[in-house]
Protein backbone atom coordinates (compact mmCIF):
# COMPACT_ATOMS: atom_id res chain seq x y z
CA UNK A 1 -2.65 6.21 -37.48
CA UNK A 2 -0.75 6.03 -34.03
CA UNK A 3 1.69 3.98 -35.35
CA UNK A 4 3.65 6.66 -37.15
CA UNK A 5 4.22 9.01 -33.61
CA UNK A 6 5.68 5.56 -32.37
CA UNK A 7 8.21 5.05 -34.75
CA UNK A 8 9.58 8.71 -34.88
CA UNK A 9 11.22 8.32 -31.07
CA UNK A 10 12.91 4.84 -32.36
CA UNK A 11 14.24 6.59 -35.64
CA UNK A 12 15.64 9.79 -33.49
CA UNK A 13 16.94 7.96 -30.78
CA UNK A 14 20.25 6.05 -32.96
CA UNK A 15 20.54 9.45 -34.64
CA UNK A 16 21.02 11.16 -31.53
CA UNK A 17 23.40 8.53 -30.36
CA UNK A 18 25.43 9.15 -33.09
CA UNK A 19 25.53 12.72 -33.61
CA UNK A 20 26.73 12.54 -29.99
CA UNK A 21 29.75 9.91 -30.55
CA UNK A 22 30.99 12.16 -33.47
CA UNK A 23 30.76 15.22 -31.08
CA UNK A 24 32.74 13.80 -28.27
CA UNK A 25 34.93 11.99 -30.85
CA UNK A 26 35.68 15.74 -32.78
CA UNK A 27 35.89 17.10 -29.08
CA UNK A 28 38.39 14.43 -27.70
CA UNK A 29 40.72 14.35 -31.07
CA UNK A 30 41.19 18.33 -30.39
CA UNK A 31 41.81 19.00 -26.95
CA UNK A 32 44.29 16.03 -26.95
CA UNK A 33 45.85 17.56 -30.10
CA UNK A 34 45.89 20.95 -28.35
CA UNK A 35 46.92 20.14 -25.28
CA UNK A 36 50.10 17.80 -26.56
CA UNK A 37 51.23 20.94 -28.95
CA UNK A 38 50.62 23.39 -25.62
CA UNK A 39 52.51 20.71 -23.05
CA UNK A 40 55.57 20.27 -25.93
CA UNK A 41 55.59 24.21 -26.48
CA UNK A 42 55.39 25.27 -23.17
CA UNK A 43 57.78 22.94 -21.76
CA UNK A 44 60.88 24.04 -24.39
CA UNK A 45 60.20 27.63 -23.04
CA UNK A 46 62.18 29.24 -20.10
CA UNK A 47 60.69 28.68 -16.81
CA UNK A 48 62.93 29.68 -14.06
CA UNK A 49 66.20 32.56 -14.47
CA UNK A 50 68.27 33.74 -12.22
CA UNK A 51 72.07 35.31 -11.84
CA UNK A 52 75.34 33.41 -10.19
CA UNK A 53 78.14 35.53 -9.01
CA UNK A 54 81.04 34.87 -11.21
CA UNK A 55 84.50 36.94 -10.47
CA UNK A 56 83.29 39.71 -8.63
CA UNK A 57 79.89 39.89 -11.04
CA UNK A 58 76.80 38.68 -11.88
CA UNK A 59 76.47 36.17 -14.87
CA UNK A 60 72.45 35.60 -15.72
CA UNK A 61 71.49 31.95 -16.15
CA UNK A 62 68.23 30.27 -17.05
CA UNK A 63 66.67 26.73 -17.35
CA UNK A 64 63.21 25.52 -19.60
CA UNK A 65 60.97 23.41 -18.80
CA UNK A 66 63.09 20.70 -20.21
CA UNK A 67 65.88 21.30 -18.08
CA UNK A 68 63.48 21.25 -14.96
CA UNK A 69 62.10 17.91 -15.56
CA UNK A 70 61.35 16.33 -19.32
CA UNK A 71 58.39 14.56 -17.78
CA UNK A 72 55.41 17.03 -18.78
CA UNK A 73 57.05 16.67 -22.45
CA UNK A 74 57.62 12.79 -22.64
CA UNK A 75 54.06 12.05 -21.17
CA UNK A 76 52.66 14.85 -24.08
CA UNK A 77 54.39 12.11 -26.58
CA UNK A 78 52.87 8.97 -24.67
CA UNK A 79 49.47 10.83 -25.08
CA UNK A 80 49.40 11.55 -28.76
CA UNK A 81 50.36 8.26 -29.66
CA UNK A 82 47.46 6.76 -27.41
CA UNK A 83 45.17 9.31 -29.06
CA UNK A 84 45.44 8.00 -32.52
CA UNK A 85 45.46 3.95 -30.88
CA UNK A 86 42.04 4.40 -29.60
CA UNK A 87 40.79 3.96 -32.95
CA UNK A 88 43.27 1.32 -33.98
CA UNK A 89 42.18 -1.08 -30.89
CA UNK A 90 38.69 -1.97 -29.43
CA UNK A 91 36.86 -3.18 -26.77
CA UNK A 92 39.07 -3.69 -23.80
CA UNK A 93 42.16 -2.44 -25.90
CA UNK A 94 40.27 0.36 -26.14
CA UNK A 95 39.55 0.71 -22.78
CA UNK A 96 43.20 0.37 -22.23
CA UNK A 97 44.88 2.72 -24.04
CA UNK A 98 42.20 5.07 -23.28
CA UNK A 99 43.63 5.03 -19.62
CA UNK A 100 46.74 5.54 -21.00
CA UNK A 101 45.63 8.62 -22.17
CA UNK A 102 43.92 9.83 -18.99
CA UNK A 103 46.95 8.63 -17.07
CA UNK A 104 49.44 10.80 -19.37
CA UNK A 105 47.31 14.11 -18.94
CA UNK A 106 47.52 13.48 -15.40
CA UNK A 107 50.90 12.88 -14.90
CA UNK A 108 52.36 15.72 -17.42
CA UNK A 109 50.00 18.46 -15.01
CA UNK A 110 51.77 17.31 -11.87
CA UNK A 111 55.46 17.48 -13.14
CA UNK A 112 54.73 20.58 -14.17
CA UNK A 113 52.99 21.79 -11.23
CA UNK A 114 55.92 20.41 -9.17
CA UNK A 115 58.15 21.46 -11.46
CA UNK A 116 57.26 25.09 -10.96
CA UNK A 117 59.21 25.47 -7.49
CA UNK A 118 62.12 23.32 -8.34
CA UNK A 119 65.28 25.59 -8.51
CA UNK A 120 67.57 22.50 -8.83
CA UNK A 121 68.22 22.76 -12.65
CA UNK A 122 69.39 26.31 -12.06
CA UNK A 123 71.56 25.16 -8.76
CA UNK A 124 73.48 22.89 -11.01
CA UNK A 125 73.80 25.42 -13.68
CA UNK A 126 75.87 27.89 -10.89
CA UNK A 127 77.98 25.26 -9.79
CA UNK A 128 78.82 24.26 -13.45
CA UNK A 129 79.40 27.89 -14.39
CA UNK A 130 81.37 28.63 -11.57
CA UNK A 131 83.36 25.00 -10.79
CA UNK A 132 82.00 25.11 -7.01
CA UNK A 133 79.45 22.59 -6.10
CA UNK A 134 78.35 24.84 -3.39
CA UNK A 135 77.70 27.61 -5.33
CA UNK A 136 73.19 29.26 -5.83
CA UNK A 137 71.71 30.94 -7.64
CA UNK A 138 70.50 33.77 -6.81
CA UNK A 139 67.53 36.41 -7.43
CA UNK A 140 65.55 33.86 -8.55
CA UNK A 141 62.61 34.43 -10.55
CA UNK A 142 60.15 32.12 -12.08
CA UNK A 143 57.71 32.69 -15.68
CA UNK A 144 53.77 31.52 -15.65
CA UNK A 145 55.29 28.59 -18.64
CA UNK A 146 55.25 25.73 -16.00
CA UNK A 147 51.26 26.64 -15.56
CA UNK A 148 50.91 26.99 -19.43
CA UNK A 149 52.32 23.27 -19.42
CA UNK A 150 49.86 21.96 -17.47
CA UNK A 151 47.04 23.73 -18.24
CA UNK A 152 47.88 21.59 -21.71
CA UNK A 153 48.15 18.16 -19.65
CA UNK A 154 45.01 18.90 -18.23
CA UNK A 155 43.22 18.81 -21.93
CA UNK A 156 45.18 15.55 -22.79
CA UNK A 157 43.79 14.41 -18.86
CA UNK A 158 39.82 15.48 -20.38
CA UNK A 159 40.70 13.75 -23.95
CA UNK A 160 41.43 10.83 -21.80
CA UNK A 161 37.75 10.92 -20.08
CA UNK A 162 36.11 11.54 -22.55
CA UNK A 163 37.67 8.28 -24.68
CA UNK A 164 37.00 6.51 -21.66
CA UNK A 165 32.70 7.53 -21.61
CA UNK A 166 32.13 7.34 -24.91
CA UNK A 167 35.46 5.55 -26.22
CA UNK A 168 33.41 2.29 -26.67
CA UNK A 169 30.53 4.03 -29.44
CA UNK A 170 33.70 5.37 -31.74
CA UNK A 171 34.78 3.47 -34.88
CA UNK A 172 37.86 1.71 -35.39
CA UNK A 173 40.24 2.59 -38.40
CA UNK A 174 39.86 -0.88 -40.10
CA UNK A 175 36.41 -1.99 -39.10
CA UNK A 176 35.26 -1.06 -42.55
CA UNK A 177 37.70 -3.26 -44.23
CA UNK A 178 36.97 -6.08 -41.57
CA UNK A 179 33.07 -5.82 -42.36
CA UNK A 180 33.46 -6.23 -45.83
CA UNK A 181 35.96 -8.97 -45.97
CA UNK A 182 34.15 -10.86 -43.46
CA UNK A 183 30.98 -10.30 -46.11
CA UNK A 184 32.78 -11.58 -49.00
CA UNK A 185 34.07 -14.59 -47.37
CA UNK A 186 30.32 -15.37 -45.63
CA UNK A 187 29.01 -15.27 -49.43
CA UNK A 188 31.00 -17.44 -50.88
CA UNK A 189 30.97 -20.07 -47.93
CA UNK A 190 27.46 -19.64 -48.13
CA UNK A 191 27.39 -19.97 -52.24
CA UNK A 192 29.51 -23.09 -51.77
CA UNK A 193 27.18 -24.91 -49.44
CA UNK A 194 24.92 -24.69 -51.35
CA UNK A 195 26.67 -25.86 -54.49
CA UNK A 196 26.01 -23.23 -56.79
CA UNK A 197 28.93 -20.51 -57.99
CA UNK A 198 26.85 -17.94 -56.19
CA UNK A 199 26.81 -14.05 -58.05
CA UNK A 200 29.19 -13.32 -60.31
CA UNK A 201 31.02 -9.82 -59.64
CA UNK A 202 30.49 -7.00 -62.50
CA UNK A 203 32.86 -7.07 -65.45
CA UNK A 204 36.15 -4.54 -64.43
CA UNK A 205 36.62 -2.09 -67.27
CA UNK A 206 40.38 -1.55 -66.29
CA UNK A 207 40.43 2.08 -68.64
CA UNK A 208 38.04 3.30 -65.64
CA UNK A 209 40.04 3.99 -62.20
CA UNK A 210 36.57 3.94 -60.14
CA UNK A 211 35.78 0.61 -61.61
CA UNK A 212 38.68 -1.04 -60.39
CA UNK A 213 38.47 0.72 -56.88
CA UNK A 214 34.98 -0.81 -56.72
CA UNK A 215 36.71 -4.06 -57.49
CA UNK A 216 39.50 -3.84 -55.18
CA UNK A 217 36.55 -2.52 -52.54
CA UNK A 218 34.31 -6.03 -53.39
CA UNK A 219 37.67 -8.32 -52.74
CA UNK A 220 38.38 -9.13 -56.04
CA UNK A 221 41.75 -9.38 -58.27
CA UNK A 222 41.15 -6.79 -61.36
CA UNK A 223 44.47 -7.44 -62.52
CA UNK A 224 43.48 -11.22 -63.14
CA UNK A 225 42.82 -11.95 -67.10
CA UNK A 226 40.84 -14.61 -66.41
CA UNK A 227 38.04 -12.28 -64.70
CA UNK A 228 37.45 -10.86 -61.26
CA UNK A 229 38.56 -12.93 -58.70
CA UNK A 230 37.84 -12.83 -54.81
CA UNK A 231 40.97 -12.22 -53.21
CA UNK A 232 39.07 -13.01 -49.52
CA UNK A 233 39.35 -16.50 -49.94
C-alpha cells in the first residue's frame, strides 16, 4: 500500500522537467524572434534630424539608425541565425552558439545605446550637402528609436540566457531521425550475429501514402520490387 505514494513523486518529477524545457524553449524562440524583428525595425527608422544652413537657408537633414552605426542591425541577423542553430547542434555546439546568441543581444543594446548621442552621421551629411568639410549641423534633435533598438537586443541578450540554462534539456532537429536509424542498424547487427534474418518489415501497400511513410519512417526502400528493404545498412 505505500508503494503507490512513492512512485507518484518519480512519475511527476520527468513531467515537470519537461513541461519546463518546452516553456523556456516556447519562451526563448519568441523573445529572440521579437527582439530581432524590433532591433531590424527600429534600426531602419530615423533616429537623429537636424537642419544645415545652405545659401542663406536652412535645408532639414536626417540619419536612421542605419546610417548611425549598422551594428545593432547586423548583430539582430547573427542572432536569428544562432537561434534556429541551437537546435541543429548539441552538447558543447550547443553551448556555443548559445553564447553566440547572448553575445549578439549584448552587443546590438550597446551600439545602440552609444549610438544614441552620435551626431557624426548627420555631420557628414552637412558637409556633403553643402561641399564644406567644416560645415554642422545644427538644431539637433534626437527620436526614442535608438532605445526601441535596444530594448529589442536586450530580448535577443535574455533568449541567449535562457538557451544557455536550459539549452542542454531542448531537442535537436534530427535527433529523431538519428534514434531511429541508429535502431534499425542495432537490429539488424544484432539479427546477423545471431544468424537468423531477424523480423521481417510489414508488406508496403504502395496505393496507401501512410503505408509507405511508415516504410520510409522504419528505413526501408518501398520502391524496391523485390520487398522492403532497409536502407540503414
Amino acid at each position: 500500500m505505500s508503494a503507490a505514494p512513492e512512485s507518484q513523486p518519480r512519475t511527476a518529477a520527468p513531467a515537470a522537467d519537461a513541461k519546463s524545457s518546452r516553456r523556456s524553449l516556447a519562451v526563448a524562440l519568441l523573445l529572440g524572434a521579437v527582439g530581432a524583428a524590433v532591433v531590424l525595425i527600429a534600426s531602419g527608422q530615423t533616429w537623429a534630424q537636424g537642419t544645415v544652413a545652405v545659401g542663406g537657408g536652412t535645408l532639414p537633414l536626417r540619419a536612421d539608425g542605419r546610417d548611425v552605426t549598422g551594428v545593432p542591425a547586423a548583430l539582430a541577423i547573427v542572432g536569428l541565425a544562432a537561434l534556429v542553430a541551437v537546435f541543429a547542434v548539441r552538447k558543447a555546439g550547443r553551448l556555443l552558439v548559445s553564447a553566440l546568441l547572448t553575445l549578439s543581444g549584448a552587443g546590438a543594446a550597446v551600439a545602440a545605446v552609444l549610438g544614441a548621442s552620435d551626431s557624426a552621421a548627420l555631420d557628414e551629411q552637412a558637409a556633403r550637402t553643402t561641399g564644406d568639410a567644416a560645415a554642422t549641423i545644427d538644431a539637433l534633435s534626437r527620436t526614442a528609436w535608438p532605445y526601441v533598438t535596444a530594448a529589442g537586443g536586450a530580448l535577443i541578450l535574455l533568449a541567449g540566457l535562457l538557451a544557455l540554462r536550459f539549452g542542454p534539456r531542448w531537442p535537436a532537429m534530427s535527433g529523431r531521425y538519428e534514434r531511429t536509424g541508429g535502431t534499425a542498424a542495432g537490429a539488424t547487427g544484432r539479427a546477423g550475429r545471431r544468424g537468423g534474418p531477424g523480423r521481417r518489415a510489414p508488406a508496403v501497400d504502395p496505393d496507401r501514402p501512410e503505408d509507405l511513410w511508415k516504410a520510409l519512417d522504419r528505413g526501408e526502400d518501398p520502391t524496391d520490387p523485390a520487398g522492403p528493404t532497409d536502407t540503414t545498412r
